[in-house]
C-alpha atoms as a PDB file:
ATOM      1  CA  UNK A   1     132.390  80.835  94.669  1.00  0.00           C
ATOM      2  CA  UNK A   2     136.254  81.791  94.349  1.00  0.00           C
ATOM      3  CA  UNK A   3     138.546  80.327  96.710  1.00  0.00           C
ATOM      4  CA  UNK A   4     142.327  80.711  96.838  1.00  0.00           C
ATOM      5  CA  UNK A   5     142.460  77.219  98.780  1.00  0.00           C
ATOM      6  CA  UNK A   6     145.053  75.054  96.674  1.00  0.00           C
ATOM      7  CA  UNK A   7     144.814  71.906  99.359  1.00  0.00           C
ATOM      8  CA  UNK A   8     147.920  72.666 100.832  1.00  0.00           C
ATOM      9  CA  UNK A   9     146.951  73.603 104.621  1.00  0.00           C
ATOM     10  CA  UNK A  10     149.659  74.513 106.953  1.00  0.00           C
ATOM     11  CA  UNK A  11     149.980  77.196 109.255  1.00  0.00           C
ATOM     12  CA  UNK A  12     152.952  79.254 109.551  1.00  0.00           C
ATOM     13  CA  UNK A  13     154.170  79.232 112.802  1.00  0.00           C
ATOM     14  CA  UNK A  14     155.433  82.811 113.097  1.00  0.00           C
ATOM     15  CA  UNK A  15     152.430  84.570 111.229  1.00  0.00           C
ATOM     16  CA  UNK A  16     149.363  82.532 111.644  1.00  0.00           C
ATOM     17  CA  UNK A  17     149.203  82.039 107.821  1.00  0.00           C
ATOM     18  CA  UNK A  18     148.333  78.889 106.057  1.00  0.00           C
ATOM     19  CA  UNK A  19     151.690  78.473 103.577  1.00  0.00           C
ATOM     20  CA  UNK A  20     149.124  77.382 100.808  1.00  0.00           C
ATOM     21  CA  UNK A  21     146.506  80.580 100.200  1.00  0.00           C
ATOM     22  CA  UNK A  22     147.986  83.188 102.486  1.00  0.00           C
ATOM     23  CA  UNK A  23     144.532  83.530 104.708  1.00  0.00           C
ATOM     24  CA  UNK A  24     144.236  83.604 108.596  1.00  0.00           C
ATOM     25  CA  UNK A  25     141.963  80.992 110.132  1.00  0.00           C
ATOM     26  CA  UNK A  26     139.311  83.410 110.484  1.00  0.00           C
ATOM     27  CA  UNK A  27     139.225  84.028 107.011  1.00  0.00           C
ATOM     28  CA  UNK A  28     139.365  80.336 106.414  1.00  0.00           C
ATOM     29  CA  UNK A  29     136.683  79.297 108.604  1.00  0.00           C
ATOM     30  CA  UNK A  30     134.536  82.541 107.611  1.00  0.00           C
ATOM     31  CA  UNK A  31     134.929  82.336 103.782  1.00  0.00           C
ATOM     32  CA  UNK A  32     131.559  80.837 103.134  1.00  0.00           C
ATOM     33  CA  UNK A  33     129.710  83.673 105.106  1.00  0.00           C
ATOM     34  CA  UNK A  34     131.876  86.639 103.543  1.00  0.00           C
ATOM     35  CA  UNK A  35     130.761  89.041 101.107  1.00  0.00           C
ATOM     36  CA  UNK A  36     131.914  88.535  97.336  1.00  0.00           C
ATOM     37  CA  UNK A  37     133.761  92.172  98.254  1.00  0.00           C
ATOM     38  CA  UNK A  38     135.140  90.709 101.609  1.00  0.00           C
ATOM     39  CA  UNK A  39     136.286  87.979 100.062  1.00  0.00           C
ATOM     40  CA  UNK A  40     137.711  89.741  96.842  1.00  0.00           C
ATOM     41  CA  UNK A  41     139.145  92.406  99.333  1.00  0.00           C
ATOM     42  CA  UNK A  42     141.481  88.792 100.984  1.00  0.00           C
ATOM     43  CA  UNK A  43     142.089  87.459  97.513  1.00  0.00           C
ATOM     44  CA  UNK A  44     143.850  91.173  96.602  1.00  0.00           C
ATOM     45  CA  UNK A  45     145.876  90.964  99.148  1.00  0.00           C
ATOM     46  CA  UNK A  46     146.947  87.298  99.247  1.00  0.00           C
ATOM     47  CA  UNK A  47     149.934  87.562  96.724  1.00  0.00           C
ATOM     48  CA  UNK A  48     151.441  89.911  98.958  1.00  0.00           C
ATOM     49  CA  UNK A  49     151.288  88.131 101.713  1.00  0.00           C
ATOM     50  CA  UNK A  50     152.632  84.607 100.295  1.00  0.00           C
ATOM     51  CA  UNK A  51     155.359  86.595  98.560  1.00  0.00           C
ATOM     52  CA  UNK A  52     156.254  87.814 102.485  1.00  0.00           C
ATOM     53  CA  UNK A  53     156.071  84.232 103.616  1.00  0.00           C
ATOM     54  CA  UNK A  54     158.489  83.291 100.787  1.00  0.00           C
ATOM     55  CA  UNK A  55     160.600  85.823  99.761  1.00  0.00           C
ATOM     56  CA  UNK A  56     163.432  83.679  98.175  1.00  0.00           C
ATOM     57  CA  UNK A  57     159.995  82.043  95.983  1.00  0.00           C
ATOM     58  CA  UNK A  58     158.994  86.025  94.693  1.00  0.00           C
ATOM     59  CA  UNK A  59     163.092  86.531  93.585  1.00  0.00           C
ATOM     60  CA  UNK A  60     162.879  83.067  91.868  1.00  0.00           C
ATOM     61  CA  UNK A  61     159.804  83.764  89.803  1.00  0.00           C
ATOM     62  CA  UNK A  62     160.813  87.508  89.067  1.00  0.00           C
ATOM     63  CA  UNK A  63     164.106  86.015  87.646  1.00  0.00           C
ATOM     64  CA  UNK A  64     162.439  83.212  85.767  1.00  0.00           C
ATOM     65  CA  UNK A  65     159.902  85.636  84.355  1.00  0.00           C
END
C-alpha cells in the first residue's frame, strides 16, 4: 500500500497538518481502512497542501529547478 508518510510527524499548529505528508489526523489514523481511490484522491492533493505550509520551500525548488 502507498503511503506519503516520510517519518517526519509534526502537526502544524495553525492547520492541523502533519509538516511531513500534508494529511489531517483523520486521514492518518484512517489510511489503512481507505479506499485505493480515497487514498489516491489525499495523495493528489498533498503537494498542494505542503507547498501552502511552505511557501518559501515551493519558490526554492521552482528556482533550483
Amino acid at each position: 500500500m502507498r503511503t506519503p508518510c516520510i517519518r517526519v510527524c509534526s502537526l502544524d499548529p495553525f492547520t492541523g497538518l502533519c509538516t511531513g505528508c500534508g494529511r489531517t489526523t483523520d486521514e492518518i489514523a484512517g489510511w489503512m481502512r481507505f479506499s485505493d481511490e480515497e487514498r489516491e484522491i489525499i495523495m493528489e492533493s498533498l503537494p498542494a497542501r505542503l507547498a501552502a505550509l511552505f511557501p518559501d520551500s515551493a519558490e526554492t525548488l521552482e528556482a533550483a529547478g
